[in-house]
PDB file of N, CA and C in Angstrom:
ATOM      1  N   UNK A   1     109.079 146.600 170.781  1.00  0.00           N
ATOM      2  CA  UNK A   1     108.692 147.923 171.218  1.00  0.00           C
ATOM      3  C   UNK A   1     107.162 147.988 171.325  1.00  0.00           C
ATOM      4  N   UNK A   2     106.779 148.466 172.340  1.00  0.00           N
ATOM      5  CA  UNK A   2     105.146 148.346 173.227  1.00  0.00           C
ATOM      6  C   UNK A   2     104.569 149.743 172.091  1.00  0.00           C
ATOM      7  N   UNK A   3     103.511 149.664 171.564  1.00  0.00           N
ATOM      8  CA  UNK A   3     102.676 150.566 170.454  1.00  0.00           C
ATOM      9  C   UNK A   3     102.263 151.419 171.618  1.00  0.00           C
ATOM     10  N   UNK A   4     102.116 152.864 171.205  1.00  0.00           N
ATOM     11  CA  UNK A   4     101.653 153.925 172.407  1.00  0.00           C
ATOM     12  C   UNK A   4     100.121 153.719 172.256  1.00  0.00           C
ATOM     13  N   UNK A   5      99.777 153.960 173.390  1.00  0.00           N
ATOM     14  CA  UNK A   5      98.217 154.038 173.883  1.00  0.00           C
ATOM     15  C   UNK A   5      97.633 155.186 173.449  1.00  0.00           C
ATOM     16  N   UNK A   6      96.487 155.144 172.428  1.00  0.00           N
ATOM     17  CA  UNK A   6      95.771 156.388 172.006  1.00  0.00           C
ATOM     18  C   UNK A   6      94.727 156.622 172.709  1.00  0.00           C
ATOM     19  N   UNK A   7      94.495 158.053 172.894  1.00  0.00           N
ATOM     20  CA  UNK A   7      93.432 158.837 173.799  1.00  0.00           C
ATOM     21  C   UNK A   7      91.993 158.310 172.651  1.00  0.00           C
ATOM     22  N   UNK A   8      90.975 157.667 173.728  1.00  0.00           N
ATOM     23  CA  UNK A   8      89.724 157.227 173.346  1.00  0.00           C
ATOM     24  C   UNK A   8      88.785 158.663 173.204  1.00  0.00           C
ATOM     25  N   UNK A   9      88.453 158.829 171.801  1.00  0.00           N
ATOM     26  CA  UNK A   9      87.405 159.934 171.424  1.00  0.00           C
ATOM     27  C   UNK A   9      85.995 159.975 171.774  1.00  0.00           C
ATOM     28  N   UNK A  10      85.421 158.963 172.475  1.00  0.00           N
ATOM     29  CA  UNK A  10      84.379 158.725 172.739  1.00  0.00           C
ATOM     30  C   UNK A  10      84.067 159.821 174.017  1.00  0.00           C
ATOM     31  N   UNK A  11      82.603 159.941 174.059  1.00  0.00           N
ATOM     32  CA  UNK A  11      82.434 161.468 175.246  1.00  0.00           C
ATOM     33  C   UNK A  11      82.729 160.488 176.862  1.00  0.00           C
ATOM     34  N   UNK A  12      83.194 161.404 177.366  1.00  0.00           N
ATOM     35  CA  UNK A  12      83.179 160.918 178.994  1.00  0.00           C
ATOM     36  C   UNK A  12      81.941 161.567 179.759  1.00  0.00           C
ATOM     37  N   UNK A  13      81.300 160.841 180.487  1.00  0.00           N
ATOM     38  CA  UNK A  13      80.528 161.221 181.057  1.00  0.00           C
ATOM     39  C   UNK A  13      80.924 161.143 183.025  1.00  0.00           C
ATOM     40  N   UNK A  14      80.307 162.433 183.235  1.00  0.00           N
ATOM     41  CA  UNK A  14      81.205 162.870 184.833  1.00  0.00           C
ATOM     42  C   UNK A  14      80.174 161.960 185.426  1.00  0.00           C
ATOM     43  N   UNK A  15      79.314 161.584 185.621  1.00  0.00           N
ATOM     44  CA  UNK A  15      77.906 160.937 187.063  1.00  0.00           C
ATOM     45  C   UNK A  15      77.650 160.281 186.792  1.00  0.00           C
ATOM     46  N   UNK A  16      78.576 158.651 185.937  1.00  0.00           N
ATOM     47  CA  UNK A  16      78.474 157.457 185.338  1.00  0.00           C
ATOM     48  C   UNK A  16      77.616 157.485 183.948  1.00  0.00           C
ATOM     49  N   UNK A  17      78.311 156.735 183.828  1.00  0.00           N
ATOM     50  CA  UNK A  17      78.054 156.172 182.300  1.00  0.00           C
ATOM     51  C   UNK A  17      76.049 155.920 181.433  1.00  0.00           C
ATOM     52  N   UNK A  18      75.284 156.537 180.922  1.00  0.00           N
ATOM     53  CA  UNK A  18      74.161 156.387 180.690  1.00  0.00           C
ATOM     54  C   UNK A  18      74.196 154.839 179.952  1.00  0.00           C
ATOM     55  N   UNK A  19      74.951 154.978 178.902  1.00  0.00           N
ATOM     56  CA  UNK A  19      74.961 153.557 178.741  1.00  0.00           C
ATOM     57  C   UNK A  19      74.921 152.825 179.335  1.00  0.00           C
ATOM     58  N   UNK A  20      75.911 152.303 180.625  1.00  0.00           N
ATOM     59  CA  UNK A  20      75.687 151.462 181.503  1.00  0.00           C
ATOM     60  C   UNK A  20      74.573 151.097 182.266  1.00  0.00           C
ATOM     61  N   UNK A  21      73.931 152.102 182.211  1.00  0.00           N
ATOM     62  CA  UNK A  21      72.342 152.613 183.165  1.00  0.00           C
ATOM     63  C   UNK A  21      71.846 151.681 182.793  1.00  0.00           C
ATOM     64  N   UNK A  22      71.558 151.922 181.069  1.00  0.00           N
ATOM     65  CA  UNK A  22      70.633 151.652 179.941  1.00  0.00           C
ATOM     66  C   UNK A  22      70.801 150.145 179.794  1.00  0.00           C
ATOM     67  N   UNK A  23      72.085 149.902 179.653  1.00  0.00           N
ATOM     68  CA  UNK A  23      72.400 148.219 179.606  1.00  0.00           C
ATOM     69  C   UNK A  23      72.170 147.402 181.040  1.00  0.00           C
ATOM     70  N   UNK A  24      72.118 148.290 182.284  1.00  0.00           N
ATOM     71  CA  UNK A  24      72.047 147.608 183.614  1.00  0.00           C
ATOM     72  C   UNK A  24      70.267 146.932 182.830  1.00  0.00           C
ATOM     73  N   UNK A  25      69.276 147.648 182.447  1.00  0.00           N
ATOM     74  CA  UNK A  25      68.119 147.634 182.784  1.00  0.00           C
ATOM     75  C   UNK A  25      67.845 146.809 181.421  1.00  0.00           C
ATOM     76  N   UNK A  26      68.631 146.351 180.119  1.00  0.00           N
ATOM     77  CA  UNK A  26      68.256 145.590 179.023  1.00  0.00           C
ATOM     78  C   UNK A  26      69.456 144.700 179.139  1.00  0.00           C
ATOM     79  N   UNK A  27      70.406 144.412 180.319  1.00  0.00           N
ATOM     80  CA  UNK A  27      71.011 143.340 180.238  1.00  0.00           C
ATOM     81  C   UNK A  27      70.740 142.145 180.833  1.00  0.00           C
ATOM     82  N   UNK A  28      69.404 141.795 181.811  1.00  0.00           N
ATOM     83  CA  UNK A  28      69.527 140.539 181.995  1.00  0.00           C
ATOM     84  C   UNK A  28      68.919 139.943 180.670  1.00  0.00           C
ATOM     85  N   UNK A  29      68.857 138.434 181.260  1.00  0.00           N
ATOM     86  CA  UNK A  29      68.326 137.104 180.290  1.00  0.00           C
ATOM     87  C   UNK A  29      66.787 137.812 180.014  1.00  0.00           C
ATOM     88  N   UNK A  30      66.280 137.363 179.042  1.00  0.00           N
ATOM     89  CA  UNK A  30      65.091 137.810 178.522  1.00  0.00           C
ATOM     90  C   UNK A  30      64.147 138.994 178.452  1.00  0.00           C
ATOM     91  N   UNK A  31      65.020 140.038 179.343  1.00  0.00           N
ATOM     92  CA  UNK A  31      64.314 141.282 179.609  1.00  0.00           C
ATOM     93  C   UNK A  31      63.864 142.411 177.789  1.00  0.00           C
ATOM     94  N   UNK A  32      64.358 142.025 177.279  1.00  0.00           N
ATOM     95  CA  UNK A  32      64.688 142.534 175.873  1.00  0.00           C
ATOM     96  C   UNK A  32      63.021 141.936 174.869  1.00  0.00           C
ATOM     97  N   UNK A  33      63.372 140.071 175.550  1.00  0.00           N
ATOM     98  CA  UNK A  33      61.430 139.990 175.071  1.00  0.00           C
ATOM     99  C   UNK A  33      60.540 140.372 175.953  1.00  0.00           C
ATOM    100  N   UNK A  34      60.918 140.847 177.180  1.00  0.00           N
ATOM    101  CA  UNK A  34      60.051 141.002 178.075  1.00  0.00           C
ATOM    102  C   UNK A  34      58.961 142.390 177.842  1.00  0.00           C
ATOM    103  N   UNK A  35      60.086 143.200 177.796  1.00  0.00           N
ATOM    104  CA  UNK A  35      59.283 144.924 177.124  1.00  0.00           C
ATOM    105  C   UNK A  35      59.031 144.682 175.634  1.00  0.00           C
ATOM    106  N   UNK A  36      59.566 143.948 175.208  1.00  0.00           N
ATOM    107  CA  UNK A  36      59.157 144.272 173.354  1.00  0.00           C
ATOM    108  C   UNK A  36      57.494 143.441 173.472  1.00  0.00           C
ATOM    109  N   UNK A  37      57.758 142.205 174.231  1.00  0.00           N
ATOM    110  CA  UNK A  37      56.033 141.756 174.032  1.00  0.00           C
ATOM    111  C   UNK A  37      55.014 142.962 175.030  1.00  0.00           C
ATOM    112  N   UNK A  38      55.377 143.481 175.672  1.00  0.00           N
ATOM    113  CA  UNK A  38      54.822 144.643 176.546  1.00  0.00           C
ATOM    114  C   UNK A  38      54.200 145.576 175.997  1.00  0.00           C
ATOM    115  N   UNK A  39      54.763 145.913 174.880  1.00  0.00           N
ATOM    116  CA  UNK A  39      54.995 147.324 173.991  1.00  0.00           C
ATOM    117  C   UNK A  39      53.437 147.128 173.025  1.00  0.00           C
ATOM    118  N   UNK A  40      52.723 145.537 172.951  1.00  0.00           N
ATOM    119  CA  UNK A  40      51.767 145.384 172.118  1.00  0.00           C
ATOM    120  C   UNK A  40      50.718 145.763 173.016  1.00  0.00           C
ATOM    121  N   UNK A  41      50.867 146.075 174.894  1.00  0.00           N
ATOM    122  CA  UNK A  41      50.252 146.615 175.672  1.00  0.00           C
ATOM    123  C   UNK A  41      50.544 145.705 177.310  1.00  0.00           C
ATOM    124  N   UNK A  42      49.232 145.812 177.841  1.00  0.00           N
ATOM    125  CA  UNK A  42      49.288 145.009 178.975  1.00  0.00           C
ATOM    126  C   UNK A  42      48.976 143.847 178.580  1.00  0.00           C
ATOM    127  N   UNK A  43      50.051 142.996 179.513  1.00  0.00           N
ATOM    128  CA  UNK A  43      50.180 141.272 179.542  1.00  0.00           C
ATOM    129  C   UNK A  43      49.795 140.694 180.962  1.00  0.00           C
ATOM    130  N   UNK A  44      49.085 139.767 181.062  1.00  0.00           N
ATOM    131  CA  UNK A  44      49.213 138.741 182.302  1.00  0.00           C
ATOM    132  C   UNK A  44      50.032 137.822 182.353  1.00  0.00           C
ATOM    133  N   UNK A  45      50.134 137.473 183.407  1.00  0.00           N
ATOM    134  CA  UNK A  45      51.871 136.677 183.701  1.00  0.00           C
ATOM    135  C   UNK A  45      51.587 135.153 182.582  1.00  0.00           C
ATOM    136  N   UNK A  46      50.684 134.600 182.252  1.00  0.00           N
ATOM    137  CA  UNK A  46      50.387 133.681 181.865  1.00  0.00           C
ATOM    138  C   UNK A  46      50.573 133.735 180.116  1.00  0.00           C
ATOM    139  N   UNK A  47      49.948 134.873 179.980  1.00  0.00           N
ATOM    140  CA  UNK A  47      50.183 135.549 178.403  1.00  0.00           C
ATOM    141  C   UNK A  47      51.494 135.781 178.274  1.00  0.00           C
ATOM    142  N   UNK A  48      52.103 136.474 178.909  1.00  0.00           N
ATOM    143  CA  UNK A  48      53.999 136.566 178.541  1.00  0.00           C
ATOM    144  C   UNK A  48      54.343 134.896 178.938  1.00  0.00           C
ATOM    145  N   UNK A  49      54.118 134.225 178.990  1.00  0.00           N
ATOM    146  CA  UNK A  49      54.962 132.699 179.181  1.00  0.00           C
ATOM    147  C   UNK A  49      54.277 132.435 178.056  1.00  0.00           C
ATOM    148  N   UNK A  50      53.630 132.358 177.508  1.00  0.00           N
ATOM    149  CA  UNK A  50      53.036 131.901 175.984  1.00  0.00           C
ATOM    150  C   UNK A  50      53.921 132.696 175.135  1.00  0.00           C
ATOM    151  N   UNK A  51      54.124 134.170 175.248  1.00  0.00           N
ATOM    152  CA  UNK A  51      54.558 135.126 174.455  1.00  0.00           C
ATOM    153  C   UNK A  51      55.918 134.417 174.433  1.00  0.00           C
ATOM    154  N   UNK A  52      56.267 134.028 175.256  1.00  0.00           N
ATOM    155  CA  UNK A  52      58.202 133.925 175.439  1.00  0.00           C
ATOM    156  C   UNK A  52      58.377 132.473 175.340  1.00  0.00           C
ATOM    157  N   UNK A  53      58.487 131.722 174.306  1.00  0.00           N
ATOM    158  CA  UNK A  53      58.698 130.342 174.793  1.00  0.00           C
ATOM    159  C   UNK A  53      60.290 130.234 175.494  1.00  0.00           C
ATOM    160  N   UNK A  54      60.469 129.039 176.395  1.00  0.00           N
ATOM    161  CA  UNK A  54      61.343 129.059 177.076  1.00  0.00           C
ATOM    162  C   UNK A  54      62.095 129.443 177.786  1.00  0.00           C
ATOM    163  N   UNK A  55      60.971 130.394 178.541  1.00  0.00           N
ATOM    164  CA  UNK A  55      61.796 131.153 179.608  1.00  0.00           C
ATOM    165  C   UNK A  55      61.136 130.718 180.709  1.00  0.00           C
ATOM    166  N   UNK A  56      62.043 130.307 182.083  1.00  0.00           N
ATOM    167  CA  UNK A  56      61.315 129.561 182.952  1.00  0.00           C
ATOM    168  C   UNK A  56      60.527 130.768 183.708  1.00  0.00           C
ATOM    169  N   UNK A  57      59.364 129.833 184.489  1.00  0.00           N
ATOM    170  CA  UNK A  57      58.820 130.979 185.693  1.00  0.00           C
ATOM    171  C   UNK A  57      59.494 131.681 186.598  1.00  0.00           C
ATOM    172  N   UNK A  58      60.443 131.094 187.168  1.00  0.00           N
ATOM    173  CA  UNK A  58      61.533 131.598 188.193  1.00  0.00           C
ATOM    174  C   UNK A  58      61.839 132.726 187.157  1.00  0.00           C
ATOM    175  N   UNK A  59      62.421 132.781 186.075  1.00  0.00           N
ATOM    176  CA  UNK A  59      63.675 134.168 185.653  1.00  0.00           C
ATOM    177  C   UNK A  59      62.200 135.044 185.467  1.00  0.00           C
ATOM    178  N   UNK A  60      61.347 134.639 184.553  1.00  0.00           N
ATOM    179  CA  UNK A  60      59.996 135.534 184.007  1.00  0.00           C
ATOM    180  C   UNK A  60      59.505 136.408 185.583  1.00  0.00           C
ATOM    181  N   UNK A  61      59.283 135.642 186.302  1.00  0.00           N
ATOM    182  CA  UNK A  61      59.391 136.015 187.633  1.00  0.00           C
ATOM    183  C   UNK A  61      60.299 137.744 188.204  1.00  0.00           C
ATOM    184  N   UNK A  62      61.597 136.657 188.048  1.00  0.00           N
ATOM    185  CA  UNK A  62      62.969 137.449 188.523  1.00  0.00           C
ATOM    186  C   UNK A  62      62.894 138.963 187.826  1.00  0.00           C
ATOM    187  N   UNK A  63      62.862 138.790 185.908  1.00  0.00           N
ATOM    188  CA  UNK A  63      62.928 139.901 184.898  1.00  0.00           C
ATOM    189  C   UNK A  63      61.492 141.135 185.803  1.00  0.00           C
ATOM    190  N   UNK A  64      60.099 140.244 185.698  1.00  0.00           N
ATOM    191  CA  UNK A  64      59.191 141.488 186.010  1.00  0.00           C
ATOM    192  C   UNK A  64      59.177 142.127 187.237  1.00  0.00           C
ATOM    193  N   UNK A  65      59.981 141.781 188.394  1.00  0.00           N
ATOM    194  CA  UNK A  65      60.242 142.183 189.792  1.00  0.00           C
ATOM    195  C   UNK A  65      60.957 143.464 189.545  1.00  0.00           C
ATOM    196  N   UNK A  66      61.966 142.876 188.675  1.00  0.00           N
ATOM    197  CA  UNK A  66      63.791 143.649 188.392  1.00  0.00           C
ATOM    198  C   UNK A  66      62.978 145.010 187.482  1.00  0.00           C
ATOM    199  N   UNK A  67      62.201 144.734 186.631  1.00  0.00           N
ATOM    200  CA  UNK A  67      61.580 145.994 185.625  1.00  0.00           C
ATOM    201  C   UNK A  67      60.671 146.969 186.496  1.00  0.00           C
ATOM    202  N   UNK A  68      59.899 145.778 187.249  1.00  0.00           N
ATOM    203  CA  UNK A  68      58.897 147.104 188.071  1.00  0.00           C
ATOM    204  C   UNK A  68      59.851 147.853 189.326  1.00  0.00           C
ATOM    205  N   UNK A  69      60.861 147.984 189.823  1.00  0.00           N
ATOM    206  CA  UNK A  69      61.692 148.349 190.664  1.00  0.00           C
ATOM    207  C   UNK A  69      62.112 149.313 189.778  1.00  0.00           C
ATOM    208  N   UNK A  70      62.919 149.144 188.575  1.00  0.00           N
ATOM    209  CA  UNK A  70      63.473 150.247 187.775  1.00  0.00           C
ATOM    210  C   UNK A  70      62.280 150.812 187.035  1.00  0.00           C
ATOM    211  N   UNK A  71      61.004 151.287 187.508  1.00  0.00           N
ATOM    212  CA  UNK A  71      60.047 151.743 186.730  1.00  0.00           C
ATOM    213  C   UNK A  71      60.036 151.977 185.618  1.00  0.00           C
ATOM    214  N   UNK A  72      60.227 150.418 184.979  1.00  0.00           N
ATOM    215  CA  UNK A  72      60.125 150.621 183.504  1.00  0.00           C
ATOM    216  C   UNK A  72      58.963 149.671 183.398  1.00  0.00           C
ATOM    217  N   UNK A  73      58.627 148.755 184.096  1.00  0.00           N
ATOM    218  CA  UNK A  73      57.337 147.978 184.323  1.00  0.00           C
ATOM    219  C   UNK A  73      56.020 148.092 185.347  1.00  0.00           C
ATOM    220  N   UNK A  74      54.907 148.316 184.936  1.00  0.00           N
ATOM    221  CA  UNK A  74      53.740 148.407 186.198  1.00  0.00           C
ATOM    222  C   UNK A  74      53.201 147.489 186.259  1.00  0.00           C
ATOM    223  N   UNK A  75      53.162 146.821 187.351  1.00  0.00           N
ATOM    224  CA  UNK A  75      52.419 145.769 187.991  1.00  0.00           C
ATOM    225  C   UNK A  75      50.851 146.439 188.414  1.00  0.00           C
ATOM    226  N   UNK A  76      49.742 145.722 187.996  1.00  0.00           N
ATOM    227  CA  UNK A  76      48.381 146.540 188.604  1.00  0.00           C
ATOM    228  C   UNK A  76      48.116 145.257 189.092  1.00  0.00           C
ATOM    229  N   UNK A  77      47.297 145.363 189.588  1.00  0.00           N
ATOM    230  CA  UNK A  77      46.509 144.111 190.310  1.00  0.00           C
ATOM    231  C   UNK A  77      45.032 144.288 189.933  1.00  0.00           C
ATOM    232  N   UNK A  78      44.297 143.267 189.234  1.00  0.00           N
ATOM    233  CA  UNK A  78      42.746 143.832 188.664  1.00  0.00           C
ATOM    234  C   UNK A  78      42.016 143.209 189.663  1.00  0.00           C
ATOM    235  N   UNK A  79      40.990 144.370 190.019  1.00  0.00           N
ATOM    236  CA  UNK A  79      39.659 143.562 191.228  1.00  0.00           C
ATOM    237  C   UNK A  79      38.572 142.717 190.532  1.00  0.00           C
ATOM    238  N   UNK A  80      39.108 142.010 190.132  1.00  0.00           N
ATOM    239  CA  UNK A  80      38.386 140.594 189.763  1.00  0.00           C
ATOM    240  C   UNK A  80      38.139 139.527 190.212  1.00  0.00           C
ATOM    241  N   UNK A  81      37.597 138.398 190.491  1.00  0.00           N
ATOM    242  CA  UNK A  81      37.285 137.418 190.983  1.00  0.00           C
ATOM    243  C   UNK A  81      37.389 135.871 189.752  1.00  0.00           C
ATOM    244  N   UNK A  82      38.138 135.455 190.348  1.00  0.00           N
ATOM    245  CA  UNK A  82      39.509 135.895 191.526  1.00  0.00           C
ATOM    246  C   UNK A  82      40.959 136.945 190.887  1.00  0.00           C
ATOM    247  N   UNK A  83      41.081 137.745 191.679  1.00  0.00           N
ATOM    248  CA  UNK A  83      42.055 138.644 191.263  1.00  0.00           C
ATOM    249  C   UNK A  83      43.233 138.255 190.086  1.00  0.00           C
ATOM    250  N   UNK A  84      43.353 138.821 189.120  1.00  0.00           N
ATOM    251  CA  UNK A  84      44.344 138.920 188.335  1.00  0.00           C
ATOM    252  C   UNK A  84      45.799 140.325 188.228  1.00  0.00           C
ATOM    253  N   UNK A  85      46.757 139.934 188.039  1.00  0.00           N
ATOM    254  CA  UNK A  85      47.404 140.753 188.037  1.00  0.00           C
ATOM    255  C   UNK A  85      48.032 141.209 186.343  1.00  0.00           C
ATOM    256  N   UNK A  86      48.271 142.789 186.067  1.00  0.00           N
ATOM    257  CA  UNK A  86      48.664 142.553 184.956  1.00  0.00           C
ATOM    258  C   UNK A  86      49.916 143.707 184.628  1.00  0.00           C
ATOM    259  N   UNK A  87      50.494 143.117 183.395  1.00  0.00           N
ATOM    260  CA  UNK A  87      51.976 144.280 183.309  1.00  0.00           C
ATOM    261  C   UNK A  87      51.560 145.148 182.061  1.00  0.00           C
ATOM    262  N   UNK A  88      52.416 146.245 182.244  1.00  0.00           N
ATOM    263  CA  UNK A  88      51.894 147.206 181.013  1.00  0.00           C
ATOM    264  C   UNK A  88      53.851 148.058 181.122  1.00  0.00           C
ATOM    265  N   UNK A  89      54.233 148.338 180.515  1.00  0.00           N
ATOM    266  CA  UNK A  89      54.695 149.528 179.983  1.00  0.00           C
ATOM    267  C   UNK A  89      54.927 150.784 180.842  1.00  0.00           C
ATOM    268  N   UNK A  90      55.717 150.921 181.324  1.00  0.00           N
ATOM    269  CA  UNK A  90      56.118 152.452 181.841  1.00  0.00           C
ATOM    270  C   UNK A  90      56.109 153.803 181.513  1.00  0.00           C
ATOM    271  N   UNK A  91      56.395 155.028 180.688  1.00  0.00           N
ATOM    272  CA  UNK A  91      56.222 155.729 179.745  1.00  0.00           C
ATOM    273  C   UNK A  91      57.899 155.612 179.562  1.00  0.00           C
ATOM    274  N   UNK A  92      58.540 155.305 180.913  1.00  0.00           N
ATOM    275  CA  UNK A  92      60.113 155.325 180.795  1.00  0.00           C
ATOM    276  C   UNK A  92      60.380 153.320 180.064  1.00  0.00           C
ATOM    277  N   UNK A  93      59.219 152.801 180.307  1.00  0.00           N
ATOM    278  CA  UNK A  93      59.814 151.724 179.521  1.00  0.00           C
ATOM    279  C   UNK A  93      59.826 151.755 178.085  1.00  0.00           C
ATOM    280  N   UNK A  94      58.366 152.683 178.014  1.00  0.00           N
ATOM    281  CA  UNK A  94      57.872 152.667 176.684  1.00  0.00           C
ATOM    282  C   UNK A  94      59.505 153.291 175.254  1.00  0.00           C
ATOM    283  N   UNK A  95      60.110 154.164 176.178  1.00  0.00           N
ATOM    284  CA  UNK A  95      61.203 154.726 175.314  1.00  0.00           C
ATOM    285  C   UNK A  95      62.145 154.041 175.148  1.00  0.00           C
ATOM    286  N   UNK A  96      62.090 152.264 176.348  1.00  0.00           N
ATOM    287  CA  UNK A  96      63.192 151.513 175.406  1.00  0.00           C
ATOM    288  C   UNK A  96      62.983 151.039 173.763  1.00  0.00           C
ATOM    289  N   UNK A  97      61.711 151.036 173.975  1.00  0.00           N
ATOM    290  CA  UNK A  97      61.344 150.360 172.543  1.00  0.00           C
ATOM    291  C   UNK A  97      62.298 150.912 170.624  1.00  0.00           C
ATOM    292  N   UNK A  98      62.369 152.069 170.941  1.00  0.00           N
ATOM    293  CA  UNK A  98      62.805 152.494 169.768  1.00  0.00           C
ATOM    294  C   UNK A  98      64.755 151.637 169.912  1.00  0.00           C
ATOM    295  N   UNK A  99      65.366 151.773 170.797  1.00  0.00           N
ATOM    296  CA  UNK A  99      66.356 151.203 170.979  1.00  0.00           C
ATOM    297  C   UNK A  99      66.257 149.362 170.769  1.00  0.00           C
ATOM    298  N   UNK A 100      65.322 148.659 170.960  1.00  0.00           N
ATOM    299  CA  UNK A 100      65.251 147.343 171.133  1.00  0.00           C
ATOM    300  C   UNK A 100      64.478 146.851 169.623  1.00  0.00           C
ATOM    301  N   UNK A 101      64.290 148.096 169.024  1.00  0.00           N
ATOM    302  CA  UNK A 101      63.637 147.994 167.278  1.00  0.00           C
ATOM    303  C   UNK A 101      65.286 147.926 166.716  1.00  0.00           C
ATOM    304  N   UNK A 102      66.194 149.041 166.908  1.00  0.00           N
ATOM    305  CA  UNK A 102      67.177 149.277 166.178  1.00  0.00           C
ATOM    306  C   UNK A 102      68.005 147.764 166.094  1.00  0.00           C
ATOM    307  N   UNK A 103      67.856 147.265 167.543  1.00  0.00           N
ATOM    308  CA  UNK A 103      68.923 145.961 168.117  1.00  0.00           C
ATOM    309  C   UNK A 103      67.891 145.155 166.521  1.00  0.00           C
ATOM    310  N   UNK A 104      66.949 144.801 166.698  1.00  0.00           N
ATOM    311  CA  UNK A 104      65.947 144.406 165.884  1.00  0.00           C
ATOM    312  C   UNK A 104      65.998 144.266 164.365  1.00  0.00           C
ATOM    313  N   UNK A 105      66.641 145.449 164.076  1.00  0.00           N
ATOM    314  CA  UNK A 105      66.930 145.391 162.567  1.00  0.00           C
ATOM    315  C   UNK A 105      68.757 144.962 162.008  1.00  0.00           C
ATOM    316  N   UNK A 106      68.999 145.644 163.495  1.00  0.00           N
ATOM    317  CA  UNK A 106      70.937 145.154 163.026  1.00  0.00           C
ATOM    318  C   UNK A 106      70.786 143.584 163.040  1.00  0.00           C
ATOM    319  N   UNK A 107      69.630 142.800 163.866  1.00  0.00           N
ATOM    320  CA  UNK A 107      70.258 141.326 163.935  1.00  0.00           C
ATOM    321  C   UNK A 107      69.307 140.228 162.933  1.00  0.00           C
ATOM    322  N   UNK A 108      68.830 141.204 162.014  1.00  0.00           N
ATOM    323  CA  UNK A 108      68.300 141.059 160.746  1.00  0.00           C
ATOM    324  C   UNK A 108      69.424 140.981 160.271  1.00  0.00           C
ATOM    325  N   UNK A 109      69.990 141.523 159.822  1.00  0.00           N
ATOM    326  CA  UNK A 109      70.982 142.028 159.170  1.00  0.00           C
ATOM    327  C   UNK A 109      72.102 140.784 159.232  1.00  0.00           C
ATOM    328  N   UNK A 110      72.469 140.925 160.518  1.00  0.00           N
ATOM    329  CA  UNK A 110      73.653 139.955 161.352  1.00  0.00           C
ATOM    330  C   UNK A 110      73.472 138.456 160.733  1.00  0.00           C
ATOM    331  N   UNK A 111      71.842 138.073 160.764  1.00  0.00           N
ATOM    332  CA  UNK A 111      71.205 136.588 160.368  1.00  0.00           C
ATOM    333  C   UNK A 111      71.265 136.300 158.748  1.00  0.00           C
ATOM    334  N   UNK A 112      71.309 137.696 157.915  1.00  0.00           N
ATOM    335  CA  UNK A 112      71.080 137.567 156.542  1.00  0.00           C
ATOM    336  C   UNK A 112      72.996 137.114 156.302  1.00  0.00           C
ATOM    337  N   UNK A 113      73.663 137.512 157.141  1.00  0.00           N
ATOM    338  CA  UNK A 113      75.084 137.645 156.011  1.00  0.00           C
ATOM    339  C   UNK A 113      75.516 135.960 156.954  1.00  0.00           C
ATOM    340  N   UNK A 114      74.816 135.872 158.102  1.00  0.00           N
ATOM    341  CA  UNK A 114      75.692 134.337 158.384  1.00  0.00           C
ATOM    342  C   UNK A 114      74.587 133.280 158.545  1.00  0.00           C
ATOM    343  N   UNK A 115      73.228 133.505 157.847  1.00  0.00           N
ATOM    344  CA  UNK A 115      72.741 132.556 157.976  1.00  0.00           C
ATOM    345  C   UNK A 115      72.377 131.628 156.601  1.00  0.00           C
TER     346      UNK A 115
END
């Protein structure tokens, strides 16, 4: 005999899911170190590849394209000689941070009981 299906208590949301939003924009590969090293301010592309070991240029690339499109990343370009470009923080990126602290302390946590 098949167990009856219980009604999920969780809120429904009518104009898609915020979560999903939220996870579209902290679910690729490395985007998660990408704003947390951000958050210490503006980076040059050269400084976040130091900041991030092992993340190739192509994705580091791919992640700051994908962030400055969802204006959670600003690209400036400095008039310098020879020109540098640099990333900073959104005010809408800046509010992932408290969410990517919390991930931060649960996987403290996660490392203490299985490591």
């Amino acid at each position: 005999m098949a167990l009856p299906i219980r009604k999920n208590k969780s809120a429904d949301f009518p104009n898609g899911c915020p979560l999903t939003e939220c996870m579209s924009v902290l679910g690729g590969a490395w985007t998660p170190n990408v704003i947390w090293r951000l958050s210490g301010g503006p980076r040059r592309f050269s400084e976040l590849q130091l900041d991030i070991p092992g993340v190739s240029a192509k994705v580091l690339t791919a992640r700051l394209r994908e962030l400055e499109s969802k204006s959670v990343v600003l690209r400036e370009v400095k008039p310098t000689s020879p020109p540098s470009v640099e990333y900073s923080l959104t005010d809408l990126g800046g509010e992932l941070i408290p969410a990517i602290e919390s991930i931060v302390q649960v996987g403290h946590k996660i490392k203490l009981r299985t490591g």
